[in-house]
C-alpha atoms as a PDB file:
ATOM      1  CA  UNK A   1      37.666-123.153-158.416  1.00  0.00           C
ATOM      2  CA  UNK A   2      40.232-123.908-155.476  1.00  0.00           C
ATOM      3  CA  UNK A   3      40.455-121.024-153.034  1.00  0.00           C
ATOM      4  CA  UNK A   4      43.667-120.978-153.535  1.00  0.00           C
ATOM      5  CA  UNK A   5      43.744-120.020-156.850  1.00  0.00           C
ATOM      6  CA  UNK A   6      40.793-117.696-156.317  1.00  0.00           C
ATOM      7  CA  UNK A   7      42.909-115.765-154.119  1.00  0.00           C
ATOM      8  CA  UNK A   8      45.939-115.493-156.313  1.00  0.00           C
ATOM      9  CA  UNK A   9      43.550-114.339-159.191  1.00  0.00           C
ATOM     10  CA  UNK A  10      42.406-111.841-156.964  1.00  0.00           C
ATOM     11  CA  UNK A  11      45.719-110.510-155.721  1.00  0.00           C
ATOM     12  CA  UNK A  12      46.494-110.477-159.570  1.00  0.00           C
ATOM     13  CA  UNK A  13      43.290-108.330-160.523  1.00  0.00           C
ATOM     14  CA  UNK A  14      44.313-106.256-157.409  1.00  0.00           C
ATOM     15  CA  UNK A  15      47.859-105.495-158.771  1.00  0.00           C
ATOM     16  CA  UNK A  16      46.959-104.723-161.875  1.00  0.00           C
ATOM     17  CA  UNK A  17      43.816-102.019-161.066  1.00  0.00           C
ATOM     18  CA  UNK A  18      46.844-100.536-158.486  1.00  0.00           C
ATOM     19  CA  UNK A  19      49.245-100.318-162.282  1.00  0.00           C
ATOM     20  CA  UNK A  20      46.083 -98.476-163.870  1.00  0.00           C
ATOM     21  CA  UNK A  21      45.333 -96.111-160.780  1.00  0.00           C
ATOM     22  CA  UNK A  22      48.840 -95.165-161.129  1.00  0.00           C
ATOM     23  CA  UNK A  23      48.822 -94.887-164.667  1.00  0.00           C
ATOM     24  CA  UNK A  24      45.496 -92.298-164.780  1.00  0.00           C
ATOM     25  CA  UNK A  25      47.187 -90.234-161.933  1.00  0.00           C
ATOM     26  CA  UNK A  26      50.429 -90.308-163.974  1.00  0.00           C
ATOM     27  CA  UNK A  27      48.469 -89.120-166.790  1.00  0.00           C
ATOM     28  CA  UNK A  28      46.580 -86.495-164.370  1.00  0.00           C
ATOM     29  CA  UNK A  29      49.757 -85.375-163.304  1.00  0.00           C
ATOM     30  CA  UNK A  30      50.782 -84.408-166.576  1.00  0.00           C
ATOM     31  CA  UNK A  31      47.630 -82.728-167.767  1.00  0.00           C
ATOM     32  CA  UNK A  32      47.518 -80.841-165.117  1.00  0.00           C
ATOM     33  CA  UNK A  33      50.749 -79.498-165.336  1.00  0.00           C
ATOM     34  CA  UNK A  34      49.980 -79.112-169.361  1.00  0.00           C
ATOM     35  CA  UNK A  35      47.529 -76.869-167.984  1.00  0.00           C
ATOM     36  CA  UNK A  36      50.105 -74.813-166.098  1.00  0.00           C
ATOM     37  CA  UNK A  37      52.398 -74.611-168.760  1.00  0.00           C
ATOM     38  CA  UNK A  38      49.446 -73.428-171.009  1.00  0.00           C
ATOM     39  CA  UNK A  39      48.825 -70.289-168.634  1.00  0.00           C
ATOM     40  CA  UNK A  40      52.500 -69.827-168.496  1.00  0.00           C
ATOM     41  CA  UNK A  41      52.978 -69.720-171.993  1.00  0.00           C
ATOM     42  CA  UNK A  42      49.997 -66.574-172.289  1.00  0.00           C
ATOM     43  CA  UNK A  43      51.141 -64.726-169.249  1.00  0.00           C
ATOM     44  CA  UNK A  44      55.045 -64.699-171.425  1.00  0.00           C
ATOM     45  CA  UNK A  45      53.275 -62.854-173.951  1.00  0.00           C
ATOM     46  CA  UNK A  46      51.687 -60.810-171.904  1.00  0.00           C
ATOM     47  CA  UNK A  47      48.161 -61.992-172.718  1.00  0.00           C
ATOM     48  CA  UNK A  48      45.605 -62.081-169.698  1.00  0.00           C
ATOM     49  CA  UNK A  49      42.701 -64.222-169.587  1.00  0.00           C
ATOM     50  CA  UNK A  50      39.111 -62.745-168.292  1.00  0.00           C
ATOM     51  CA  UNK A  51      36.714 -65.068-169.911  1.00  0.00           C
ATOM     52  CA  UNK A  52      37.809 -68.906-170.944  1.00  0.00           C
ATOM     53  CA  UNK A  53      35.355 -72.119-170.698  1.00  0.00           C
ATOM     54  CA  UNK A  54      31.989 -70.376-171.118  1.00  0.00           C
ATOM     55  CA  UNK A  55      28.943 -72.822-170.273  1.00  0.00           C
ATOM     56  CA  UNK A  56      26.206 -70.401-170.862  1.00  0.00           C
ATOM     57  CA  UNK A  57      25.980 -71.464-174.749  1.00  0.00           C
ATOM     58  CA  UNK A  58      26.370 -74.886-174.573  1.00  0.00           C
ATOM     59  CA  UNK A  59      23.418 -77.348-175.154  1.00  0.00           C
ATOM     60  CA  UNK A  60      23.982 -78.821-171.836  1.00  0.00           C
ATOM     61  CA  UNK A  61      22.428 -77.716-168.974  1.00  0.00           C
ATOM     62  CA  UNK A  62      23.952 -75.491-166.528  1.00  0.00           C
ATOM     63  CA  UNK A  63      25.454 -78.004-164.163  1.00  0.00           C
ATOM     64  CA  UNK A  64      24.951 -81.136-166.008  1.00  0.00           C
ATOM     65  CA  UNK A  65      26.860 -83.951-164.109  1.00  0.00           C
ATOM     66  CA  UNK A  66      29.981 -85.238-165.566  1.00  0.00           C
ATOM     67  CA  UNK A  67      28.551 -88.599-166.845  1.00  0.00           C
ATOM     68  CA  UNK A  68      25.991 -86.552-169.216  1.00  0.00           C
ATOM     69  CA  UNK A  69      29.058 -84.608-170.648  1.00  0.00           C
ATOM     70  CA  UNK A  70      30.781 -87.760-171.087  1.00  0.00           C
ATOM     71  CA  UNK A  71      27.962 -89.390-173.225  1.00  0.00           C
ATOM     72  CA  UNK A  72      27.636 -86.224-175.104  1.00  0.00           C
ATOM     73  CA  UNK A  73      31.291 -85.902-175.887  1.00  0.00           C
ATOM     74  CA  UNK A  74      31.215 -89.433-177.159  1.00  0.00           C
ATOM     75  CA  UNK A  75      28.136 -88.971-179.332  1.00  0.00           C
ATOM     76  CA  UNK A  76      29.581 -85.863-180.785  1.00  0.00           C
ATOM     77  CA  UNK A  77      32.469 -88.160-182.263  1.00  0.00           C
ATOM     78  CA  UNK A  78      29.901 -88.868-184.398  1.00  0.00           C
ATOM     79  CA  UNK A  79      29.380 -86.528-187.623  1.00  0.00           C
ATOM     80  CA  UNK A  80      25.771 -87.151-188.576  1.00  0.00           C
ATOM     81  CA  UNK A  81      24.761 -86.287-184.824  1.00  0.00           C
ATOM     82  CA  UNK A  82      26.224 -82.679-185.260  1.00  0.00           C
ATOM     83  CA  UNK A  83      24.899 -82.463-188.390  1.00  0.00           C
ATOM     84  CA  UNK A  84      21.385 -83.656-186.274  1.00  0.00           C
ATOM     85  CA  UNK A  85      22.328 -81.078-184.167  1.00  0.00           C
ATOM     86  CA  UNK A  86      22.385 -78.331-185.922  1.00  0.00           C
ATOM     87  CA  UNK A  87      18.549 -78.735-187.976  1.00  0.00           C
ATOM     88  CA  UNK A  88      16.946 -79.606-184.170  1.00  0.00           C
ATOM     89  CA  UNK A  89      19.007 -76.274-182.825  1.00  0.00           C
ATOM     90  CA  UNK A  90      17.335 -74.296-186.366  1.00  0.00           C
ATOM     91  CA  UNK A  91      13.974 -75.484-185.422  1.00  0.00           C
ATOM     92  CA  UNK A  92      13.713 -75.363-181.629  1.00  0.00           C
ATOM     93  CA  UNK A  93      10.630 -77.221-181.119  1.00  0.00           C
ATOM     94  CA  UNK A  94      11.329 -80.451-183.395  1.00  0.00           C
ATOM     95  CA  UNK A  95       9.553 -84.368-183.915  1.00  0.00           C
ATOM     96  CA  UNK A  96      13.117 -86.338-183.863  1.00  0.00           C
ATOM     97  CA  UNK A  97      11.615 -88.846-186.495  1.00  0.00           C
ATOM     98  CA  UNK A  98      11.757 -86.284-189.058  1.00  0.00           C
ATOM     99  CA  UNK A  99      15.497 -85.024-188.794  1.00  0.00           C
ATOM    100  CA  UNK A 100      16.403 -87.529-190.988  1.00  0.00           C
ATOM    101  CA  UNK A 101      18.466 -85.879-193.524  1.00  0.00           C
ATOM    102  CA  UNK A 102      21.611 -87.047-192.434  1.00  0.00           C
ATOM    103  CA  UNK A 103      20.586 -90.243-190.914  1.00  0.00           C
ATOM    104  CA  UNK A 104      17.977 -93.041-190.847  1.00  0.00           C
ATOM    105  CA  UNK A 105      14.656 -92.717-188.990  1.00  0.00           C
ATOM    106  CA  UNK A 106      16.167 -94.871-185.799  1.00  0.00           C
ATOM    107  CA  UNK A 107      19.486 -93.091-185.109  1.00  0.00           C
ATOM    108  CA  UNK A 108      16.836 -89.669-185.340  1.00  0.00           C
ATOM    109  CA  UNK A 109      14.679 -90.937-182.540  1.00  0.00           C
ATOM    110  CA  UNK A 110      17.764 -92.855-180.610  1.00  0.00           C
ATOM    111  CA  UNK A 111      19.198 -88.896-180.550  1.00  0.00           C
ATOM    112  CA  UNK A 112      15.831 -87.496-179.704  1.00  0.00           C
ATOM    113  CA  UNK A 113      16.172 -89.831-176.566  1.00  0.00           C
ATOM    114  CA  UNK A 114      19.600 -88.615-175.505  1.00  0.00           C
ATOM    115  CA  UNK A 115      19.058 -85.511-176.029  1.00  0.00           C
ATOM    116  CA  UNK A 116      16.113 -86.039-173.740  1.00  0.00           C
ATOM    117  CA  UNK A 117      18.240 -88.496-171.405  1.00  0.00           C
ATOM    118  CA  UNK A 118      20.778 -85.769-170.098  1.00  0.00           C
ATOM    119  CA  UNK A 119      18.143 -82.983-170.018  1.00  0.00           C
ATOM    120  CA  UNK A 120      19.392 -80.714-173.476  1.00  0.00           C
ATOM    121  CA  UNK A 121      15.596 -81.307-174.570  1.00  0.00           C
ATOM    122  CA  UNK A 122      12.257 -81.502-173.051  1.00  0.00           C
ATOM    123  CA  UNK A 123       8.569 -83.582-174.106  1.00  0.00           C
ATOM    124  CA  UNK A 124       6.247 -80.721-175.494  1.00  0.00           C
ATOM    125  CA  UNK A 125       3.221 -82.482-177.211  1.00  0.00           C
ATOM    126  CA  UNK A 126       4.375 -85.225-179.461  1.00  0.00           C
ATOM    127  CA  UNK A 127       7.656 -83.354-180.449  1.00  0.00           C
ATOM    128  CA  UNK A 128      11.020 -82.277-178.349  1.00  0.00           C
ATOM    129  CA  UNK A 129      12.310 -78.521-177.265  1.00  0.00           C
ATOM    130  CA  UNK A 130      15.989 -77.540-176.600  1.00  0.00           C
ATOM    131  CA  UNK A 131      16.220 -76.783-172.740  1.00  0.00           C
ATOM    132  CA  UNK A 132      18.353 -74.372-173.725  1.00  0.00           C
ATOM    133  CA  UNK A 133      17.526 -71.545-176.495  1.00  0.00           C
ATOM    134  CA  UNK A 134      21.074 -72.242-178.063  1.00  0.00           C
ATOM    135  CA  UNK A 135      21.005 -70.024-181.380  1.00  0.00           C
ATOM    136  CA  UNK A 136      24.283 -72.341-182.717  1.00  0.00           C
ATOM    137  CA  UNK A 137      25.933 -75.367-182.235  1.00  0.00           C
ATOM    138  CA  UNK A 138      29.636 -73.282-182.209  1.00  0.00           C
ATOM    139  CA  UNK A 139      29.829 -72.906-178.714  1.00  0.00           C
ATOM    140  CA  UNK A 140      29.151 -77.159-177.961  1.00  0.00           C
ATOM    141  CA  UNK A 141      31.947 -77.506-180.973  1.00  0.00           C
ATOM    142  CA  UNK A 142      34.351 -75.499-179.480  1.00  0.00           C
ATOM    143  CA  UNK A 143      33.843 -77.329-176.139  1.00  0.00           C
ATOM    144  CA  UNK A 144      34.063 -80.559-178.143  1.00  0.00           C
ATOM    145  CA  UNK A 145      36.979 -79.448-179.426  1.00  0.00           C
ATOM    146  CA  UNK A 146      38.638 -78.751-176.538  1.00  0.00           C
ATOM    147  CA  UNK A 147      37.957 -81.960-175.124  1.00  0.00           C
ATOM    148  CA  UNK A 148      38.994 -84.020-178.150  1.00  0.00           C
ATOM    149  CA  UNK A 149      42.614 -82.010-177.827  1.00  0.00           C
ATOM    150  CA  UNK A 150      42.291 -83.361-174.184  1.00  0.00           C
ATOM    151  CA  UNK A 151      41.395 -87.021-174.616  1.00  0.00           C
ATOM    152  CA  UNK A 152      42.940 -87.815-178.139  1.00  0.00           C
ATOM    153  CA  UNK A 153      45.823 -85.577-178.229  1.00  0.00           C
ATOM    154  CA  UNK A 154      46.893 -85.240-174.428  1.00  0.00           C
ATOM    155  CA  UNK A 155      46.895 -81.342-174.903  1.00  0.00           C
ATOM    156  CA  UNK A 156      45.420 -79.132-172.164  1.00  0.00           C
ATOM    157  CA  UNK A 157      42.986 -76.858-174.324  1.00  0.00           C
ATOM    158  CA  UNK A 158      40.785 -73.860-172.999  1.00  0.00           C
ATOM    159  CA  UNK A 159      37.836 -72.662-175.754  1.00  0.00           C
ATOM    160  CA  UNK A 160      35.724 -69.401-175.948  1.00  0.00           C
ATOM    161  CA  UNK A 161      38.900 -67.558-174.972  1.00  0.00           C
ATOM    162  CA  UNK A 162      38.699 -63.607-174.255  1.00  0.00           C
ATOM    163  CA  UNK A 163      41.683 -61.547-173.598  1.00  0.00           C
ATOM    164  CA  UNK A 164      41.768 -58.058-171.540  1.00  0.00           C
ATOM    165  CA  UNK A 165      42.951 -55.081-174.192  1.00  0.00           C
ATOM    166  CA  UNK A 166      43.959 -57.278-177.106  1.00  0.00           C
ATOM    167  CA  UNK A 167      42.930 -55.675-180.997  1.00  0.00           C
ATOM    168  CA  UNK A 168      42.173 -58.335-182.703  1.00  0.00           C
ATOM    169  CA  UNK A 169      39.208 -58.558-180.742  1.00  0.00           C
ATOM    170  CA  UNK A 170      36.788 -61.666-180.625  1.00  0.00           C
ATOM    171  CA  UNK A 171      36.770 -65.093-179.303  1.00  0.00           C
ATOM    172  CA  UNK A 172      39.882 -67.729-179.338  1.00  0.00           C
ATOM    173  CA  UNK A 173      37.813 -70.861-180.367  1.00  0.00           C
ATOM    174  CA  UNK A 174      40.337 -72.822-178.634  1.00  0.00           C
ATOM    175  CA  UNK A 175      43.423 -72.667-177.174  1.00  0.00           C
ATOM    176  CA  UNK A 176      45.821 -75.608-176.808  1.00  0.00           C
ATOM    177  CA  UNK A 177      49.261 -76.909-174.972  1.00  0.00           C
ATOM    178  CA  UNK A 178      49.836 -78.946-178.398  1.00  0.00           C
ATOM    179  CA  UNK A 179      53.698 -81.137-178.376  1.00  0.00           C
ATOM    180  CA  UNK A 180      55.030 -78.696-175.954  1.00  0.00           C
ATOM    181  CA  UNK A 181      53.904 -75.357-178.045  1.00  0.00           C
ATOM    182  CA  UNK A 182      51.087 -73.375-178.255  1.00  0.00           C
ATOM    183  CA  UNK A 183      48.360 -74.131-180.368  1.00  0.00           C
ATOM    184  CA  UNK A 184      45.279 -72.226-181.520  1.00  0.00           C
ATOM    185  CA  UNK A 185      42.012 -73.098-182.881  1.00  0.00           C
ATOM    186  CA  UNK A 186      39.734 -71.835-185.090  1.00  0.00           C
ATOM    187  CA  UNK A 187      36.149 -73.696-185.550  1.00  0.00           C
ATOM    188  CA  UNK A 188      33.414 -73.518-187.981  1.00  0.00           C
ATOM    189  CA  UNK A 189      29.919 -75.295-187.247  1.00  0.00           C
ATOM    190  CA  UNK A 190      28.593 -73.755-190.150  1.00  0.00           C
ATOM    191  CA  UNK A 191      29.385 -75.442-194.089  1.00  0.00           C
ATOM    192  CA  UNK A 192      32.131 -73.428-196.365  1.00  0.00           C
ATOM    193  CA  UNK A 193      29.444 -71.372-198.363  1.00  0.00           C
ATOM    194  CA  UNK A 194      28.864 -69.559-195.356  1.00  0.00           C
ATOM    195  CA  UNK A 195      32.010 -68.364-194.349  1.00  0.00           C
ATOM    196  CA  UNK A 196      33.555 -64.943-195.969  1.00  0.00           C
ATOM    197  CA  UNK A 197      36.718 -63.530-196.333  1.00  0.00           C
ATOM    198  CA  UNK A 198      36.669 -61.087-193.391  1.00  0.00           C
ATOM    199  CA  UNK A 199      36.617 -64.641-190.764  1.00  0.00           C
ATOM    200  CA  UNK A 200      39.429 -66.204-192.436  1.00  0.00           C
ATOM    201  CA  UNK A 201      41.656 -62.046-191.965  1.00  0.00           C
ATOM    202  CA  UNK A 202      39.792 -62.250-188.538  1.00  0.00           C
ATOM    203  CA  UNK A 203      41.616 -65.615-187.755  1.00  0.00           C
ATOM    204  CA  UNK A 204      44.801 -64.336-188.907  1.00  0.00           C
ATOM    205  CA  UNK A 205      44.792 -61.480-187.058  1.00  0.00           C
ATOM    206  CA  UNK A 206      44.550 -63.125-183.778  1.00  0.00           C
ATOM    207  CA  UNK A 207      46.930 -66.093-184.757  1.00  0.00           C
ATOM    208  CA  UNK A 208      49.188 -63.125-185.175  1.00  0.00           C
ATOM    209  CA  UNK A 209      48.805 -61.598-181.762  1.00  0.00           C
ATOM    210  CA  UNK A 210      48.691 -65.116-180.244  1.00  0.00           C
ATOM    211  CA  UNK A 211      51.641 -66.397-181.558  1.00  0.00           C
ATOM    212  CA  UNK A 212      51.223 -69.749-181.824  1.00  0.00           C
ATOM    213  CA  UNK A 213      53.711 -72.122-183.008  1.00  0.00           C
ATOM    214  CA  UNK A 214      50.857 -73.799-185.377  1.00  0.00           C
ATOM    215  CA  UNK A 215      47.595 -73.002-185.679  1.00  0.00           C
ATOM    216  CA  UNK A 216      44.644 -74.628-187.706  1.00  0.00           C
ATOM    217  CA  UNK A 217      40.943 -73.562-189.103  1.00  0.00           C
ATOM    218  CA  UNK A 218      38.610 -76.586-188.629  1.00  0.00           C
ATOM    219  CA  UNK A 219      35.609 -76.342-190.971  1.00  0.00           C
ATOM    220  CA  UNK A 220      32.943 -78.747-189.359  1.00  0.00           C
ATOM    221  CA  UNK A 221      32.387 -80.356-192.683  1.00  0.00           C
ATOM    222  CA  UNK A 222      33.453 -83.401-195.360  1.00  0.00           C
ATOM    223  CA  UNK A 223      32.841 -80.868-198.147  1.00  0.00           C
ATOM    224  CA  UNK A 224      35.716 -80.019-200.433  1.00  0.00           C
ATOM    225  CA  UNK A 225      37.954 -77.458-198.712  1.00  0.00           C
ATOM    226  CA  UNK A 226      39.703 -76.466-202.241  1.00  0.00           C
ATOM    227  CA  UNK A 227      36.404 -74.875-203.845  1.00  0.00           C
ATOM    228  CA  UNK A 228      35.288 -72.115-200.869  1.00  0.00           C
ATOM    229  CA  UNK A 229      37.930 -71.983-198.044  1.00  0.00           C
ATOM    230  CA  UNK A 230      41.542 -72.378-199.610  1.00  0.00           C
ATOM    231  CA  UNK A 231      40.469 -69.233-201.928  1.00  0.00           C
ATOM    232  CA  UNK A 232      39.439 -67.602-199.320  1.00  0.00           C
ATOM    233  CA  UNK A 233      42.812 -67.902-197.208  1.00  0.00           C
ATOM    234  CA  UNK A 234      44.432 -66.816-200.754  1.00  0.00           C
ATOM    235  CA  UNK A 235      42.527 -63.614-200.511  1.00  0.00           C
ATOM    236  CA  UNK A 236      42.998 -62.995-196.789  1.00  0.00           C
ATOM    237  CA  UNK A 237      46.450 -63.581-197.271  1.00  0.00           C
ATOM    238  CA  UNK A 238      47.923 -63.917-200.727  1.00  0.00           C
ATOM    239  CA  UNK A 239      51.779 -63.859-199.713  1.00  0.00           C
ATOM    240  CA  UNK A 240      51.315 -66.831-198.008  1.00  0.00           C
ATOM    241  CA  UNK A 241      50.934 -70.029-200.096  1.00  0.00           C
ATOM    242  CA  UNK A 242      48.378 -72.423-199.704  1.00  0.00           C
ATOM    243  CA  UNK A 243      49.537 -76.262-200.342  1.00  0.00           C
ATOM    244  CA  UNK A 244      48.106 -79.396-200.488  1.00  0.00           C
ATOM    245  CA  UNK A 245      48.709 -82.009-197.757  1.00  0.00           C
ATOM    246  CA  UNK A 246      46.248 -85.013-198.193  1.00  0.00           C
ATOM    247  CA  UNK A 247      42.962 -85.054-199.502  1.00  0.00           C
ATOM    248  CA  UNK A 248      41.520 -81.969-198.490  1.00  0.00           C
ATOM    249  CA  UNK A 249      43.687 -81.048-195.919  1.00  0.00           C
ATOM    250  CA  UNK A 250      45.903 -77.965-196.357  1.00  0.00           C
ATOM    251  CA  UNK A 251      48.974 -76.475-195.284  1.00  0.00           C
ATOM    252  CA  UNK A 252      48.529 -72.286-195.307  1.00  0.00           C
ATOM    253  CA  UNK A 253      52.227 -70.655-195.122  1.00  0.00           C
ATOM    254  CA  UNK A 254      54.712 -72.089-192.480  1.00  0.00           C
ATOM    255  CA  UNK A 255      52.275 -73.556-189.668  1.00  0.00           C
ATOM    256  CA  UNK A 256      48.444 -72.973-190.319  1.00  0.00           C
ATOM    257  CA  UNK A 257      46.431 -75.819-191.147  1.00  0.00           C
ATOM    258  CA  UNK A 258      43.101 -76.044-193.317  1.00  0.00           C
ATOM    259  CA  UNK A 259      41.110 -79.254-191.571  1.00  0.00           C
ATOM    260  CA  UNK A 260      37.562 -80.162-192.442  1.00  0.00           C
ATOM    261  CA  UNK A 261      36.006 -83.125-190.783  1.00  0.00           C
ATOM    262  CA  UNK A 262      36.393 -86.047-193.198  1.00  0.00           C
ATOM    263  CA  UNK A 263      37.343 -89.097-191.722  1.00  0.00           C
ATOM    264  CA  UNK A 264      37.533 -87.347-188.075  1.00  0.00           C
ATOM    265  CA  UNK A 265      38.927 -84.869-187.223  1.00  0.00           C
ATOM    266  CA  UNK A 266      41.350 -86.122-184.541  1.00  0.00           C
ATOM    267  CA  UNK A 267      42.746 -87.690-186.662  1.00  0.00           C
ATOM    268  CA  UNK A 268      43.189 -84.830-189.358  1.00  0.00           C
ATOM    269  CA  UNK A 269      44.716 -83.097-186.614  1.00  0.00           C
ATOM    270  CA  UNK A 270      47.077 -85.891-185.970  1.00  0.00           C
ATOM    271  CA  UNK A 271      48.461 -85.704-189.851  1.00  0.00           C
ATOM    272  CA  UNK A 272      49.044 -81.881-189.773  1.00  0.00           C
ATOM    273  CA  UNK A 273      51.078 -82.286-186.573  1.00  0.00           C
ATOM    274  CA  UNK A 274      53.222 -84.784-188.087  1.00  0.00           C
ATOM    275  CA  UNK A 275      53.985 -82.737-191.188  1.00  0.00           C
ATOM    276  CA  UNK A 276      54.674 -79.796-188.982  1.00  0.00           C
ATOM    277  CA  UNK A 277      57.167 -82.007-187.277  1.00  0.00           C
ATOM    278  CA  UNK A 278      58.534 -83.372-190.029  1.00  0.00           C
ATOM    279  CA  UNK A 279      59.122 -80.199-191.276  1.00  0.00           C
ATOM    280  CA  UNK A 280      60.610 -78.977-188.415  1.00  0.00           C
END
């Protein structure tokens, strides 16, 4: 190649990384001021935050560098690996060939090994151990969570949420600057049959002091929401109707959202926020 025209492809390739550079801090710009406009929106109601982004639960390592969070994040995307998740977080000390109840014998060991890769389990014998004695994957789904309302949705999100003097009491899974409103999060690692009525009035009872313009209950599963969960938001709250979006994705009164995890949940996320704008 002439060096001419190696230099003008390299002035090229230089112009456009400077486009991109100022595209991401465009983008950073506007996350970060997301984020502002998040806090602003709970200091109006006079909510203040004394607990929010809680590591000590997660199954990553206190301190893990960014690039392990990163893989993990990605490989979370995927639904068999929570699934995975959750029997080597039952058992504790685990042989990754034989979590294969949700997927085949090489995707077992390929997790064992990234598990192992960004330190979230250790060798012991011929079988693995979490680093961390994490008693449920909730915690890593609500950070998940939080991310995916980040990366996929361009919403700054906080998760494991405590507020100073508030009744309803308990954790805000997640917390989100969703299309200029406040959004709220609810999320389930475990399946429908073991969730009870007094969650769902739980939920409800801190959407109500939140105030969120919509809110949705995420059920980490691609089990029928109809049979276990929409009865039990009829019970918890029977003067609110519960109607049918798509598939099993539910609409609960004006702007709460029933979401399980069928065919991602990003994306589930994506269809209730256009119905609530549509409706709007």
């Amino acid at each position: 190649m002439a060096p001419e025209r190696r230099e003008r492809m390299d002035d090229a390739c230089l112009k456009a990384l400077r486009r991109i550079e100022a595209r991401v801090a465009r983008l950073e710009q506007a996350v970060l001021g997301g984020g502002d406009l998040l806090r602003a929106a709970l200091n109006e109601r006079g909510l203040k935050v004394y607990r929010c982004n809680p590591t000590d639960r997660l199954l990553l390592p206190e301190g893990a560098p960014d690039e392990a969070q990163e893989r993990l994040y990605a490989l979370l995307n995927r639904y068999s690996f929570r699934l995975y998740l959750r029997d080597a977080i039952r058992l504790g000390l685990f042989r990754p060939e034989e979590l294969t109840r949700f997927c085949s014998r090489a995707a077992a060991l390929r997790y064992g090994r990234f598990l192992e890769s960004i330190g979230a389990a250790t060798p012991e014998g011929d079988a693995l151990r979490l680093t961390r004695p994490v008693s449920s994957l909730g915690p890593t789904l609500e950070w998940y969570v939080a991310r995916l309302f980040e990366r996929e949705l361009l919403a700054p999100a906080i998760y494991g949420v405590k507020f100073r003097g508030l009744e309803a009491g308990g954790d805000f899974d997640v917390i989100a600057w969703l299309a200029g409103e406040l959004a709220y999060a609810e999320v389930k690692s475990s399946p429908p049959k073991g969730i009870e009525v007094a969650e769902v009035s739980a939920f409800l009872r801190r959407r109500e002091h939140l105030c969120p313009a919509l809110s949705f209950f995420i059920v980490d599963t691609e089990l029928r929401m109809k049979d276990k969960i929409v009865p039990l938001f009829e019970a918890a709250a029977p003067h609110q109707p519960v109607v049918r979006l798509h598939a099993e994705l539910f609409r609960a009164g004006i702007a709460t959202y029933i979401v399980n995890s069928r065919r991602g949940i990003a994306a589930n996320i994506r269809r209730c926020l256009l119905e609530w704008r549509r409706r709007r």
